[in-house]
PDB file of N, CA and C in Angstrom:
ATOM      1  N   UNK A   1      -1.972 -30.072  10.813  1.00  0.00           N
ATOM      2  CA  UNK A   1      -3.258 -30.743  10.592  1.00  0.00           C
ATOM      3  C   UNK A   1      -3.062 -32.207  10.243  1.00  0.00           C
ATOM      4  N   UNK A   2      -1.921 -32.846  10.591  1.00  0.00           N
ATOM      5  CA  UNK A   2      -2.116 -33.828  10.639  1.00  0.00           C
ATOM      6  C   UNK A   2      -1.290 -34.563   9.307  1.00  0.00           C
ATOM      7  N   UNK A   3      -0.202 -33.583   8.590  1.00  0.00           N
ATOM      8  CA  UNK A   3       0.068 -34.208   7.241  1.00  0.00           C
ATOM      9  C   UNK A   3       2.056 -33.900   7.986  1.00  0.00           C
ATOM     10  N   UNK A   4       2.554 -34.654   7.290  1.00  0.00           N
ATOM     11  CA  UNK A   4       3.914 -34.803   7.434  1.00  0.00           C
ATOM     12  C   UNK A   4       5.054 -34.459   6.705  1.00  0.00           C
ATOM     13  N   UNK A   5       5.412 -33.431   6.506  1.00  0.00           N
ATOM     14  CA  UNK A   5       6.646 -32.866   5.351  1.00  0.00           C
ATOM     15  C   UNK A   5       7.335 -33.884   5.347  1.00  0.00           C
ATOM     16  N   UNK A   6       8.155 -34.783   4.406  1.00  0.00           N
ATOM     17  CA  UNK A   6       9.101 -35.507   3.800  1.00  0.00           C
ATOM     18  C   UNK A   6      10.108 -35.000   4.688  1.00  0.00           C
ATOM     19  N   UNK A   7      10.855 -34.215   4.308  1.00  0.00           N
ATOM     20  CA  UNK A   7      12.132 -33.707   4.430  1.00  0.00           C
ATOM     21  C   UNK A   7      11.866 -33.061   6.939  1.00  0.00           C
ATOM     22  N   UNK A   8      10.672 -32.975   6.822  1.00  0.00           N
ATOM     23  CA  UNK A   8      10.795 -32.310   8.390  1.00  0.00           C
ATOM     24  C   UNK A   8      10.594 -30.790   8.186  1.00  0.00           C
ATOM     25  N   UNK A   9      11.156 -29.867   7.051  1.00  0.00           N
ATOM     26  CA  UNK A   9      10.824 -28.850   6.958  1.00  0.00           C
ATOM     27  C   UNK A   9      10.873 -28.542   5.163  1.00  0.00           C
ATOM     28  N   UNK A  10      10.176 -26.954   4.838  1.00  0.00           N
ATOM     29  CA  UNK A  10      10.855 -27.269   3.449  1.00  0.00           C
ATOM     30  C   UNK A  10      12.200 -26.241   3.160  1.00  0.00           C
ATOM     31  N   UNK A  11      12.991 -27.291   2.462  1.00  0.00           N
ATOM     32  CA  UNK A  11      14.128 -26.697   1.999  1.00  0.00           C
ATOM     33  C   UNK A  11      14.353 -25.621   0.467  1.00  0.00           C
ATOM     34  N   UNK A  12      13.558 -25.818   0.069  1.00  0.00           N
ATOM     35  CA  UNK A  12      13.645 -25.499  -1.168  1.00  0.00           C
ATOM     36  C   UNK A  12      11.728 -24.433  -1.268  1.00  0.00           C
ATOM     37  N   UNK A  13      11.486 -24.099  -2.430  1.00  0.00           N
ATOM     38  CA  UNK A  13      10.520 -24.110  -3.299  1.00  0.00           C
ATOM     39  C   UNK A  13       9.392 -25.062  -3.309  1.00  0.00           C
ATOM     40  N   UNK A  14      10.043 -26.607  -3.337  1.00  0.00           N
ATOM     41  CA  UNK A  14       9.306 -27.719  -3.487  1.00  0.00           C
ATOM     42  C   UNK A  14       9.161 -28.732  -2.482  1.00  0.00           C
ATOM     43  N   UNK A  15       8.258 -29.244  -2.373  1.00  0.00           N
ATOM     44  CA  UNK A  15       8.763 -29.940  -1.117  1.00  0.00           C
ATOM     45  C   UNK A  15       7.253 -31.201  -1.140  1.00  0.00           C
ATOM     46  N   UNK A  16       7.688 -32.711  -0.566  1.00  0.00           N
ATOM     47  CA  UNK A  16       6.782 -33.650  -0.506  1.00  0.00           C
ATOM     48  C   UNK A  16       5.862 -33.387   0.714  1.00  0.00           C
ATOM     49  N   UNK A  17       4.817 -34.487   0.815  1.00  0.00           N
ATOM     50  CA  UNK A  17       4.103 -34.475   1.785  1.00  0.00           C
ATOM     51  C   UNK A  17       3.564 -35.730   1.581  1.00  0.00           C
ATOM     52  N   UNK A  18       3.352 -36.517   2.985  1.00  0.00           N
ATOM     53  CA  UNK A  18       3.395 -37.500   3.261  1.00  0.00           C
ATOM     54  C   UNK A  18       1.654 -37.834   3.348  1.00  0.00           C
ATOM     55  N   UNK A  19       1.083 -38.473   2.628  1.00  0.00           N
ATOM     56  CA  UNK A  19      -0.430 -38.442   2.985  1.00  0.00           C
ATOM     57  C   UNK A  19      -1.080 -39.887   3.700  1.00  0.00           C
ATOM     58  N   UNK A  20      -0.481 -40.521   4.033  1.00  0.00           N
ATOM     59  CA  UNK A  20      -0.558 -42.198   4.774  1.00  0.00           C
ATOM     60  C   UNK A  20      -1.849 -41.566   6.202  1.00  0.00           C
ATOM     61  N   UNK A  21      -0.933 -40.601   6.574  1.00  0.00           N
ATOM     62  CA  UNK A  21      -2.328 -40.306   7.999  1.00  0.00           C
ATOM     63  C   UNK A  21      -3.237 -39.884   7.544  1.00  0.00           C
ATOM     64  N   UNK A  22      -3.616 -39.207   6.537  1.00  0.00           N
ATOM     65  CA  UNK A  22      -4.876 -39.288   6.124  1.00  0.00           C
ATOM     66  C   UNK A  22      -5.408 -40.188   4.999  1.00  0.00           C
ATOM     67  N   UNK A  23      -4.814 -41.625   4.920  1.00  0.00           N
ATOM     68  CA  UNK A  23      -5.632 -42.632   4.316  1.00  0.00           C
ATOM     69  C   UNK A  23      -5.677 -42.266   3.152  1.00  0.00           C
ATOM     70  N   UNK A  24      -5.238 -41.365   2.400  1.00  0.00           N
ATOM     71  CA  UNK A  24      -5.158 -40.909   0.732  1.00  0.00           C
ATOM     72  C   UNK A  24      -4.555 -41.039   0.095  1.00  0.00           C
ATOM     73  N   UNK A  25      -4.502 -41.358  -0.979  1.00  0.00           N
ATOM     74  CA  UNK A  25      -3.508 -41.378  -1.894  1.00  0.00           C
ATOM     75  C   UNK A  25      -2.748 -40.376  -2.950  1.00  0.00           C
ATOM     76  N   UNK A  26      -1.751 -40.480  -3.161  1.00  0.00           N
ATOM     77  CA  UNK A  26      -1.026 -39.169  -3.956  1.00  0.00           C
ATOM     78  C   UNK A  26      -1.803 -38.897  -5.366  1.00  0.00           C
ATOM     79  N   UNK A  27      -2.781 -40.147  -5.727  1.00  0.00           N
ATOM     80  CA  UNK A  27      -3.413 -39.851  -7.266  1.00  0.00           C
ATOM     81  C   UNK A  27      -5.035 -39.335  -6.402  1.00  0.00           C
ATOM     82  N   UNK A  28      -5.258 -40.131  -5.690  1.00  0.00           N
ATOM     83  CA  UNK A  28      -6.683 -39.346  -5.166  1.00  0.00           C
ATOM     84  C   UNK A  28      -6.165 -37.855  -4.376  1.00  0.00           C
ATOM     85  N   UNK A  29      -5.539 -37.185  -4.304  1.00  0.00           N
ATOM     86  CA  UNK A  29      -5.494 -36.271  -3.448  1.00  0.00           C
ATOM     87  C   UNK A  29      -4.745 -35.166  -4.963  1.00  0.00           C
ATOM     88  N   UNK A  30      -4.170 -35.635  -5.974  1.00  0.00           N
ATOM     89  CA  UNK A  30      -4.111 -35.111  -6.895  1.00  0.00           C
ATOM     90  C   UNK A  30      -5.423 -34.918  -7.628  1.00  0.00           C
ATOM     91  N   UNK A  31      -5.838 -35.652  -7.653  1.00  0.00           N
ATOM     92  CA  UNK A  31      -7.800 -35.205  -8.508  1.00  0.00           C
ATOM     93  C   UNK A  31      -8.451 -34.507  -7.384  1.00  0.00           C
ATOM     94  N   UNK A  32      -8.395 -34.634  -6.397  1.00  0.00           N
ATOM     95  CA  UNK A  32      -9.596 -34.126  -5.526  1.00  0.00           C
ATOM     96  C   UNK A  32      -8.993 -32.519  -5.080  1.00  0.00           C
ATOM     97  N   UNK A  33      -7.803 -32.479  -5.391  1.00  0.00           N
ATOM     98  CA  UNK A  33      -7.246 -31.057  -5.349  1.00  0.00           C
ATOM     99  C   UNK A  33      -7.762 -30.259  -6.431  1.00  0.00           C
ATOM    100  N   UNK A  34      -7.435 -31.197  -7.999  1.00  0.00           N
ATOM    101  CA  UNK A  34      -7.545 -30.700  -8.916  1.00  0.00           C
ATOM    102  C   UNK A  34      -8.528 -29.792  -9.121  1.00  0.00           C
ATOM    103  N   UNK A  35      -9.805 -30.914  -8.399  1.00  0.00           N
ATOM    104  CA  UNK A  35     -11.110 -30.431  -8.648  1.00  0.00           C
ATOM    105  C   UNK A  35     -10.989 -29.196  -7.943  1.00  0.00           C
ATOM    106  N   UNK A  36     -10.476 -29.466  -7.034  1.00  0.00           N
ATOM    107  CA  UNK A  36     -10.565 -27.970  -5.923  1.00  0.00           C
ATOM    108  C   UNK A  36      -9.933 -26.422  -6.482  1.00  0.00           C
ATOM    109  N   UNK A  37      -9.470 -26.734  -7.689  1.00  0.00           N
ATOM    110  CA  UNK A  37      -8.465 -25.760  -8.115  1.00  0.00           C
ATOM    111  C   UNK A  37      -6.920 -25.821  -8.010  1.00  0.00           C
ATOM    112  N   UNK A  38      -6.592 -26.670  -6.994  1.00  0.00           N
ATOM    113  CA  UNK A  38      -5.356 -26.525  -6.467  1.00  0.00           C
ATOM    114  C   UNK A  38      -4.243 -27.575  -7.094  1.00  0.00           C
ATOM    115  N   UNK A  39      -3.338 -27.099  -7.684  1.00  0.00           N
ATOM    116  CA  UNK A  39      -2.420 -27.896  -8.839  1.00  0.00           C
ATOM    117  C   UNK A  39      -1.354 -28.111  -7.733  1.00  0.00           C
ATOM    118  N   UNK A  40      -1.728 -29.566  -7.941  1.00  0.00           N
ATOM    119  CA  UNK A  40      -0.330 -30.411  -6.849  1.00  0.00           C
ATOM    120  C   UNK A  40       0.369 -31.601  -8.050  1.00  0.00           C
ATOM    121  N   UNK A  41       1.113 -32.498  -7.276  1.00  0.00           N
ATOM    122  CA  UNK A  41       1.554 -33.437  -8.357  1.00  0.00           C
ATOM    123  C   UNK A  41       1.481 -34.808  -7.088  1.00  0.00           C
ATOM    124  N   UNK A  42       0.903 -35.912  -7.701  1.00  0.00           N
ATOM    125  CA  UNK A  42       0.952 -37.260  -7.102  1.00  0.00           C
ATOM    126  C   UNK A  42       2.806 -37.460  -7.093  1.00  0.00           C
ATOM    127  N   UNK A  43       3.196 -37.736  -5.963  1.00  0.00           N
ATOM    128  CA  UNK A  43       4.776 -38.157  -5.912  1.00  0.00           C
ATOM    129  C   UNK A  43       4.968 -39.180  -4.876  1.00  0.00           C
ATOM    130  N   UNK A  44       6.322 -39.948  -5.085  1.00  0.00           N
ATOM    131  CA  UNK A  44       6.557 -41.052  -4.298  1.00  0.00           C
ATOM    132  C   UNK A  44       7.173 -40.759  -3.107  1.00  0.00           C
ATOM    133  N   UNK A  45       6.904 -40.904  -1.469  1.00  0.00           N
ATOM    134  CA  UNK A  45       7.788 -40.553  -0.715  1.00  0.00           C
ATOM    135  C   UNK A  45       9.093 -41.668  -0.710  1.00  0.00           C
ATOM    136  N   UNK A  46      10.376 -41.399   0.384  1.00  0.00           N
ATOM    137  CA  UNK A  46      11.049 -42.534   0.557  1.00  0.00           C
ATOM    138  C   UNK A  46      10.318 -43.691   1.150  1.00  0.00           C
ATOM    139  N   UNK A  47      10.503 -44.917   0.658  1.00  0.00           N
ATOM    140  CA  UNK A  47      10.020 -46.232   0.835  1.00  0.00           C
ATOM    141  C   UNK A  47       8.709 -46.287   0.952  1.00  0.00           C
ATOM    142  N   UNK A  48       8.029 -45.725  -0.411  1.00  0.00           N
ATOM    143  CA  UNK A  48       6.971 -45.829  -0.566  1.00  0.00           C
ATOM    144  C   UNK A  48       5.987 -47.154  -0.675  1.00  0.00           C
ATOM    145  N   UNK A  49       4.849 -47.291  -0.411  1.00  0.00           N
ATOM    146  CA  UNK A  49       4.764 -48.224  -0.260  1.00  0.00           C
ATOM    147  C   UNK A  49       3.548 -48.443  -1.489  1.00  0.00           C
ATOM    148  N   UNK A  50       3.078 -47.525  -1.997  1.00  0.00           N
ATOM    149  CA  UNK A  50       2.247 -47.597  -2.910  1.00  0.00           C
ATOM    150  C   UNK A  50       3.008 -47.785  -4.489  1.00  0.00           C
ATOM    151  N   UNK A  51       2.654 -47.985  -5.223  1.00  0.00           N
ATOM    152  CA  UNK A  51       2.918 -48.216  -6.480  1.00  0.00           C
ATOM    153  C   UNK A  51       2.966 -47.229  -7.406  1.00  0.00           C
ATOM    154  N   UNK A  52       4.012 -46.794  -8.212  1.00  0.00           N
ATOM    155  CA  UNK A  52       4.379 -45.374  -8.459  1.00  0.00           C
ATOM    156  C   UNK A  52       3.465 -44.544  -9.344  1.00  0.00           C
ATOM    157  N   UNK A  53       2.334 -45.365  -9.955  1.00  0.00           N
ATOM    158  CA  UNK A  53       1.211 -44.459 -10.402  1.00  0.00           C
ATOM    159  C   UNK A  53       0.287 -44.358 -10.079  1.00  0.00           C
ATOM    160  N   UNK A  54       0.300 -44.732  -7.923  1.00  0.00           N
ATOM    161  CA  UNK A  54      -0.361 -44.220  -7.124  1.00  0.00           C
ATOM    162  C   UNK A  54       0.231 -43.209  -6.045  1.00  0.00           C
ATOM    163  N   UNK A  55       1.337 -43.744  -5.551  1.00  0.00           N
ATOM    164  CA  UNK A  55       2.079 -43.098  -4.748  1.00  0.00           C
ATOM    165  C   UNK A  55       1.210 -42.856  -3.545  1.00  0.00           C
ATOM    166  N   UNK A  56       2.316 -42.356  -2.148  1.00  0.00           N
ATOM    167  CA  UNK A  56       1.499 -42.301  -0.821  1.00  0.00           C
ATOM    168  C   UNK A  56       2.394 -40.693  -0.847  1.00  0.00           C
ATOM    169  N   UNK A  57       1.999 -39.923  -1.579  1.00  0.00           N
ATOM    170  CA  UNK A  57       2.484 -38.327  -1.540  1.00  0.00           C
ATOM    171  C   UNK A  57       2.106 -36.954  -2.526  1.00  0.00           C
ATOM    172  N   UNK A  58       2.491 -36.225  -2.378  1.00  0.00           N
ATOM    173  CA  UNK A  58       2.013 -35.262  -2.944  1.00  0.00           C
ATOM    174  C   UNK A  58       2.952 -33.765  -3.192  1.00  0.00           C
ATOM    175  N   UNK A  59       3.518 -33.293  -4.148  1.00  0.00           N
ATOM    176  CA  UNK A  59       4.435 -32.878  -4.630  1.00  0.00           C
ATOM    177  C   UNK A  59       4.111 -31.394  -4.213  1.00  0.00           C
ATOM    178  N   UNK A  60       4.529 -30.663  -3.541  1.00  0.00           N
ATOM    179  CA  UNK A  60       3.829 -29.076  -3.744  1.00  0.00           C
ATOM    180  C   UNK A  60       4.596 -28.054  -3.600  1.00  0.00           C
ATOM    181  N   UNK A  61       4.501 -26.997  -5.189  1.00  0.00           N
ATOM    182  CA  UNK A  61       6.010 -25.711  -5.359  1.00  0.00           C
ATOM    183  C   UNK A  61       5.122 -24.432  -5.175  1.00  0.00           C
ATOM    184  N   UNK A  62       5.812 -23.965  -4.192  1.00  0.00           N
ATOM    185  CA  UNK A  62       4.975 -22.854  -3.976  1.00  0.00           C
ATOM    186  C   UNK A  62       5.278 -21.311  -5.159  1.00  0.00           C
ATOM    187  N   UNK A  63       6.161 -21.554  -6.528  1.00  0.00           N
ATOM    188  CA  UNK A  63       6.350 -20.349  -7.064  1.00  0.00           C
ATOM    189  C   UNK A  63       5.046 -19.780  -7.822  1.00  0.00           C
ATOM    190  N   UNK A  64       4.325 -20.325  -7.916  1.00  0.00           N
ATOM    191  CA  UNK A  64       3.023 -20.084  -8.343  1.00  0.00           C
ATOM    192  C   UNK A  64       2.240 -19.152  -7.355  1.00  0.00           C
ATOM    193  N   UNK A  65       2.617 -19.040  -6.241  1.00  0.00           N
ATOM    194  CA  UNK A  65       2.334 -18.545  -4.803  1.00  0.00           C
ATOM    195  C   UNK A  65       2.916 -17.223  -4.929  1.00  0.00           C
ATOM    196  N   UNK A  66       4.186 -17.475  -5.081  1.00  0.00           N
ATOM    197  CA  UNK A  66       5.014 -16.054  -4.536  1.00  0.00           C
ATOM    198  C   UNK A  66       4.696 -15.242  -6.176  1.00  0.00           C
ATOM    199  N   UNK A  67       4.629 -15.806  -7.350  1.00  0.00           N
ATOM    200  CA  UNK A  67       4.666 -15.039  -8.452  1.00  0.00           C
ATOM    201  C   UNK A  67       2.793 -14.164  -8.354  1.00  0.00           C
ATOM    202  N   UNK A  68       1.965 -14.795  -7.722  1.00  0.00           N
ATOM    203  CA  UNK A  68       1.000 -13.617  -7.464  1.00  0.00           C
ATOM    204  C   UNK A  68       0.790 -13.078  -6.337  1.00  0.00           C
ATOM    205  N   UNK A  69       2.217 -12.926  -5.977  1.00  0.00           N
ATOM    206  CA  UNK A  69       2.263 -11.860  -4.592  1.00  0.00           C
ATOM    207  C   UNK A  69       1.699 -12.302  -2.766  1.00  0.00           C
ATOM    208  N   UNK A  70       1.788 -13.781  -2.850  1.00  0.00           N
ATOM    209  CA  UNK A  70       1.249 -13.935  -1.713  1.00  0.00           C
ATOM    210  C   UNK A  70       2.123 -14.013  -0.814  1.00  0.00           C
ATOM    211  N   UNK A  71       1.715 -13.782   0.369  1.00  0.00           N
ATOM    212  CA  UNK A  71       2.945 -13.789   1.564  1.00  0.00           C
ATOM    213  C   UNK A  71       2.557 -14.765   2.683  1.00  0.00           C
ATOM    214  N   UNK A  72       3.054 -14.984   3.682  1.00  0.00           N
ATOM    215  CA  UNK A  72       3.092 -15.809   4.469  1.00  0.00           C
ATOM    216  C   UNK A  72       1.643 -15.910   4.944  1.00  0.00           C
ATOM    217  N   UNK A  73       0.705 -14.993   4.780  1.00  0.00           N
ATOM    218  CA  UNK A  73      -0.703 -15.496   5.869  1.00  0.00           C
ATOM    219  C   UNK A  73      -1.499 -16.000   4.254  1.00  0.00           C
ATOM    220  N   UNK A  74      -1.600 -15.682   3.085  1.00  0.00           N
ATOM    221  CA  UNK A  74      -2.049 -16.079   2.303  1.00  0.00           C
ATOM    222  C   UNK A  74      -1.565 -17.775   2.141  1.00  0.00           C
ATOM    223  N   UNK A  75       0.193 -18.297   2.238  1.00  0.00           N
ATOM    224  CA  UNK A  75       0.250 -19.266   2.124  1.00  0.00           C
ATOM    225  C   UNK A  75      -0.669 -20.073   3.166  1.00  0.00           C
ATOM    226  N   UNK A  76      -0.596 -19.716   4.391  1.00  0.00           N
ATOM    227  CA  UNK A  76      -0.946 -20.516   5.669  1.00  0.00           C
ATOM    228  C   UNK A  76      -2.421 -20.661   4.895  1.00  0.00           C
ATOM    229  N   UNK A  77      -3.571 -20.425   4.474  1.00  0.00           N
ATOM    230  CA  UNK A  77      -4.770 -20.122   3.990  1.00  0.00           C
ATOM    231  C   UNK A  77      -4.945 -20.936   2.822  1.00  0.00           C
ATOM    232  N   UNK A  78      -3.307 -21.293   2.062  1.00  0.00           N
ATOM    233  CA  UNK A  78      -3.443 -22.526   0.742  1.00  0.00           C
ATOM    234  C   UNK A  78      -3.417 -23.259   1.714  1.00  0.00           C
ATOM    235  N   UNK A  79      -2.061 -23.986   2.529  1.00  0.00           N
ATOM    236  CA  UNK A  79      -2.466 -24.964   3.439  1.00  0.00           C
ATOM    237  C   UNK A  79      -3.297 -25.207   3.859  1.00  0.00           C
ATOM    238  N   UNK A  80      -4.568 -24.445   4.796  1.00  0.00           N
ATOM    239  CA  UNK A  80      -5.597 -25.088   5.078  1.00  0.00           C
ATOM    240  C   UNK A  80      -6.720 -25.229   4.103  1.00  0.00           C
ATOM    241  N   UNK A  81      -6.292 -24.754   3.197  1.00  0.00           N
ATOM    242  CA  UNK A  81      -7.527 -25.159   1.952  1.00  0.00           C
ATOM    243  C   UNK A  81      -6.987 -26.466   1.680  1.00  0.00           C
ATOM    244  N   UNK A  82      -5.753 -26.719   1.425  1.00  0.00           N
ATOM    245  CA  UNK A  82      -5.420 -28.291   0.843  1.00  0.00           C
ATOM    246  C   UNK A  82      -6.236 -29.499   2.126  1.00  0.00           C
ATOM    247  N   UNK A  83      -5.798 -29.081   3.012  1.00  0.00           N
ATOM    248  CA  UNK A  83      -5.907 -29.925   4.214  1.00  0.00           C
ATOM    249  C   UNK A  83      -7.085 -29.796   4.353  1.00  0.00           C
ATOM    250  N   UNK A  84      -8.119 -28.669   4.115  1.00  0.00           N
ATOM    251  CA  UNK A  84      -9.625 -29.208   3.701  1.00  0.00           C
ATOM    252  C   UNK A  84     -10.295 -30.105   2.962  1.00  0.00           C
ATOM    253  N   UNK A  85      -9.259 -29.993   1.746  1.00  0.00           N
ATOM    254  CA  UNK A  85      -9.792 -31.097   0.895  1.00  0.00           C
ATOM    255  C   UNK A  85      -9.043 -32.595   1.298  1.00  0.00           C
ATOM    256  N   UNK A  86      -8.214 -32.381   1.970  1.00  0.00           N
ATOM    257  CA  UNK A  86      -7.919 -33.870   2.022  1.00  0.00           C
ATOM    258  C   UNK A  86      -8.110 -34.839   2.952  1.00  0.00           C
ATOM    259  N   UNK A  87      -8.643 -33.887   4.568  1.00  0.00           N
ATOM    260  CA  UNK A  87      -9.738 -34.436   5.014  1.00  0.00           C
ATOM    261  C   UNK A  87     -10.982 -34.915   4.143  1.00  0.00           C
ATOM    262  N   UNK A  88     -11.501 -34.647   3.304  1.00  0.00           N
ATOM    263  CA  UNK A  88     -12.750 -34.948   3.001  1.00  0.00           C
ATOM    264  C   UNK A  88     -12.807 -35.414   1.482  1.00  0.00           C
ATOM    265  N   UNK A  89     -11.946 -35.919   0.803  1.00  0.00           N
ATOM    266  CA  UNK A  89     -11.513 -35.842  -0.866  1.00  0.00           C
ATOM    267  C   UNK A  89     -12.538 -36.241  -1.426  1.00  0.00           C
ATOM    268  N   UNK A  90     -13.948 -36.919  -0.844  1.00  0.00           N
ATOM    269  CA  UNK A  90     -14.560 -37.106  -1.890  1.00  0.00           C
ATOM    270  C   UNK A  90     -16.095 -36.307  -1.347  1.00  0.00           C
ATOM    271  N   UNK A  91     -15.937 -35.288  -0.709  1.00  0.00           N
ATOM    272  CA  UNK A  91     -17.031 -34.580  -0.357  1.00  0.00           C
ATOM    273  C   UNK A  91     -17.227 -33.479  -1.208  1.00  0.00           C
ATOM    274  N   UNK A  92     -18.516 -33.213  -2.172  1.00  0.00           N
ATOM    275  CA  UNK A  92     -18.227 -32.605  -3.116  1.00  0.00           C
ATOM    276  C   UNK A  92     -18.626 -30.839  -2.693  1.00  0.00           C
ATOM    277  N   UNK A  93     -19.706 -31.346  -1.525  1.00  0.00           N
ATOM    278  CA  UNK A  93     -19.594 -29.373  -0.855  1.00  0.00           C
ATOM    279  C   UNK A  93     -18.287 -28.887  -0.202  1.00  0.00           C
ATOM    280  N   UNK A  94     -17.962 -29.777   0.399  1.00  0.00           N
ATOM    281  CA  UNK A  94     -16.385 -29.037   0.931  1.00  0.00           C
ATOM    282  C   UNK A  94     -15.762 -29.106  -0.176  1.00  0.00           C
ATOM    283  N   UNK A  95     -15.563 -29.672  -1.382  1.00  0.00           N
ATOM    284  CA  UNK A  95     -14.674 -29.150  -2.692  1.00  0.00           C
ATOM    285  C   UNK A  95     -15.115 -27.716  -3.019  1.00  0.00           C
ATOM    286  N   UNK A  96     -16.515 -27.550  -2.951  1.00  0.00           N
ATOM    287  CA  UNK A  96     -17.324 -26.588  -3.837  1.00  0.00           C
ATOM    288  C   UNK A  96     -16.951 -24.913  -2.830  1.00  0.00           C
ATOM    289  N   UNK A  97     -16.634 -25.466  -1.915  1.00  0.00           N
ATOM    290  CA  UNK A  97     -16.324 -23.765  -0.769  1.00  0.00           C
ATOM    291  C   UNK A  97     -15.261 -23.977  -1.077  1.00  0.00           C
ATOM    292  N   UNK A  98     -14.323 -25.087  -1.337  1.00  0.00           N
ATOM    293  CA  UNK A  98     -12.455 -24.307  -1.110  1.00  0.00           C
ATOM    294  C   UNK A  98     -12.301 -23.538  -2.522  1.00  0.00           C
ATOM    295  N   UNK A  99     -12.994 -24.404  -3.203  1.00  0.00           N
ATOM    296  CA  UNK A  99     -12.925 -23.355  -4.844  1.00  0.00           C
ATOM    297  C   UNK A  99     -13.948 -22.570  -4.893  1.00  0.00           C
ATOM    298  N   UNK A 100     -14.237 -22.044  -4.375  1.00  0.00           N
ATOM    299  CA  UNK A 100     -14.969 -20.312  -4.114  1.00  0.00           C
ATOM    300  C   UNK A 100     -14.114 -19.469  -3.325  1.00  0.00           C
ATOM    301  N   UNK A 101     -13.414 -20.125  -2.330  1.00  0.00           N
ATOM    302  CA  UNK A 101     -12.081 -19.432  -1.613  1.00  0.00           C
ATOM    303  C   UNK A 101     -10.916 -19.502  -2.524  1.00  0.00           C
ATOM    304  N   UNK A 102     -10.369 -20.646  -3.141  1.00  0.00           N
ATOM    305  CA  UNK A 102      -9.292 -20.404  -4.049  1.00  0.00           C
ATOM    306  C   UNK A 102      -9.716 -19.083  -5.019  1.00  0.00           C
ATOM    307  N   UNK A 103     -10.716 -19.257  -5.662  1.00  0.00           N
ATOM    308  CA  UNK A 103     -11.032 -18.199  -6.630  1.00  0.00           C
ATOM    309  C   UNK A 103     -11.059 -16.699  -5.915  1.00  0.00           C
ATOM    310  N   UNK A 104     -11.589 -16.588  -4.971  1.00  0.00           N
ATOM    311  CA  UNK A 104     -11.476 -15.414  -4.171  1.00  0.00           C
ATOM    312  C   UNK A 104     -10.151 -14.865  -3.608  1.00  0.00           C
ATOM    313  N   UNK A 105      -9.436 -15.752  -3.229  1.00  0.00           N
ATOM    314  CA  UNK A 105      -8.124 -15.164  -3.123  1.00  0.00           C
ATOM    315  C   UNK A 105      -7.140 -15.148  -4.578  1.00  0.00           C
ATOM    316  N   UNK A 106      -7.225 -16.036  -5.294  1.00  0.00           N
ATOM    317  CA  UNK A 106      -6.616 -15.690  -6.116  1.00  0.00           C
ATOM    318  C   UNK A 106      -6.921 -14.368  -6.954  1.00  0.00           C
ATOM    319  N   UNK A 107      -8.807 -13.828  -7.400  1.00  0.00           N
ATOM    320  CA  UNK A 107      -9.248 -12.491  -7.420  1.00  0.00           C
ATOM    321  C   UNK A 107      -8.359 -11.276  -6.531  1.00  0.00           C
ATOM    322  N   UNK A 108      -7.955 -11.277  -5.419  1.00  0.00           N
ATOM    323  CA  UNK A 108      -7.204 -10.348  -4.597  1.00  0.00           C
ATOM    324  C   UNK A 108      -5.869 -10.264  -5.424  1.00  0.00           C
ATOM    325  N   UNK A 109      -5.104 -11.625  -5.619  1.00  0.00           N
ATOM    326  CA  UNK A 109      -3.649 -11.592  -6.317  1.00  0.00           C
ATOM    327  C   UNK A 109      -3.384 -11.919  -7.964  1.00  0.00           C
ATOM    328  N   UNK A 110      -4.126 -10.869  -8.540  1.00  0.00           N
ATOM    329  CA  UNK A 110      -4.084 -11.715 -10.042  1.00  0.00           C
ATOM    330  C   UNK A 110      -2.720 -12.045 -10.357  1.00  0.00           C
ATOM    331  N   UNK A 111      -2.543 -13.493 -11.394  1.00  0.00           N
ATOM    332  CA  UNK A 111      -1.216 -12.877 -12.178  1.00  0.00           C
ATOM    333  C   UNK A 111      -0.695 -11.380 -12.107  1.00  0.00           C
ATOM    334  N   UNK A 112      -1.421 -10.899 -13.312  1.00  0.00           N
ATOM    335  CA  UNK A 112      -1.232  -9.855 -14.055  1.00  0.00           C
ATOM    336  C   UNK A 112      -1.585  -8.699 -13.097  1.00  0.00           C
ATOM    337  N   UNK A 113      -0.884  -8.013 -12.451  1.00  0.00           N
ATOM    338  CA  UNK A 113      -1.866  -7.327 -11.911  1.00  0.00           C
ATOM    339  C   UNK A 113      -2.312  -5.693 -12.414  1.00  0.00           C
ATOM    340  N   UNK A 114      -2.874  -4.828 -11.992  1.00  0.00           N
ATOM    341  CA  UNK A 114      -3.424  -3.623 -12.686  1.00  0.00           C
ATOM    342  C   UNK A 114      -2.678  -2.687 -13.169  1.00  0.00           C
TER     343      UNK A 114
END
């Protein structure tokens, strides 16, 4: 959808993302997630060009993912929720459906579960 892994793929757990093609910034795309539910971290890519308590990136560990049981079609489903909001970061109905979907899937995978 248009966003660019740092690294080309992820290696690890954690991994950057490049937000320049979509005109956002790593601190606006950190609040407009926030709002959305979705806990990312503003980060600097290589040769960033923004200023480091804006940054042109966005930090994202998926163990928060795997610790409530989600598997590969649930991740694909965070991705396009992020990439919903970051097409649109300051649209406050498309915030208001991805966090009725975050909440709904996360309802399917509690922490804790029964």
């Amino acid at each position: 959808r248009g966003l660019r892994i740092v690294s080309g793929r992820t290696d690890c757990h954690m991994f950057l993302v490049d937000l320049r093609s979509k005109k956002v910034t790593g601190r606006q795309a950190e609040d407009a997630l926030g709002l959305a539910h979705i806990t990312v971290n503003k980060n600097a890519i290589p040769n960033d060009p923004e200023k480091p308590m804006v940054t042109s990136g966005i930090r994202i560990g998926t163990p928060a993912m795997t610790t409530r049981g989600f598997k590969e079609m649930e991740a694909e489903k965070v991705a396009n929720l992020i990439a919903d909001v970051l097409d649109a970061p300051g649209d406050v109905a498309a915030i208001a459906r991805v966090v009725h979907e975050v909440k709904t899937l996360c309802a399917k995978f509690p922490v804790y579960g029964q």
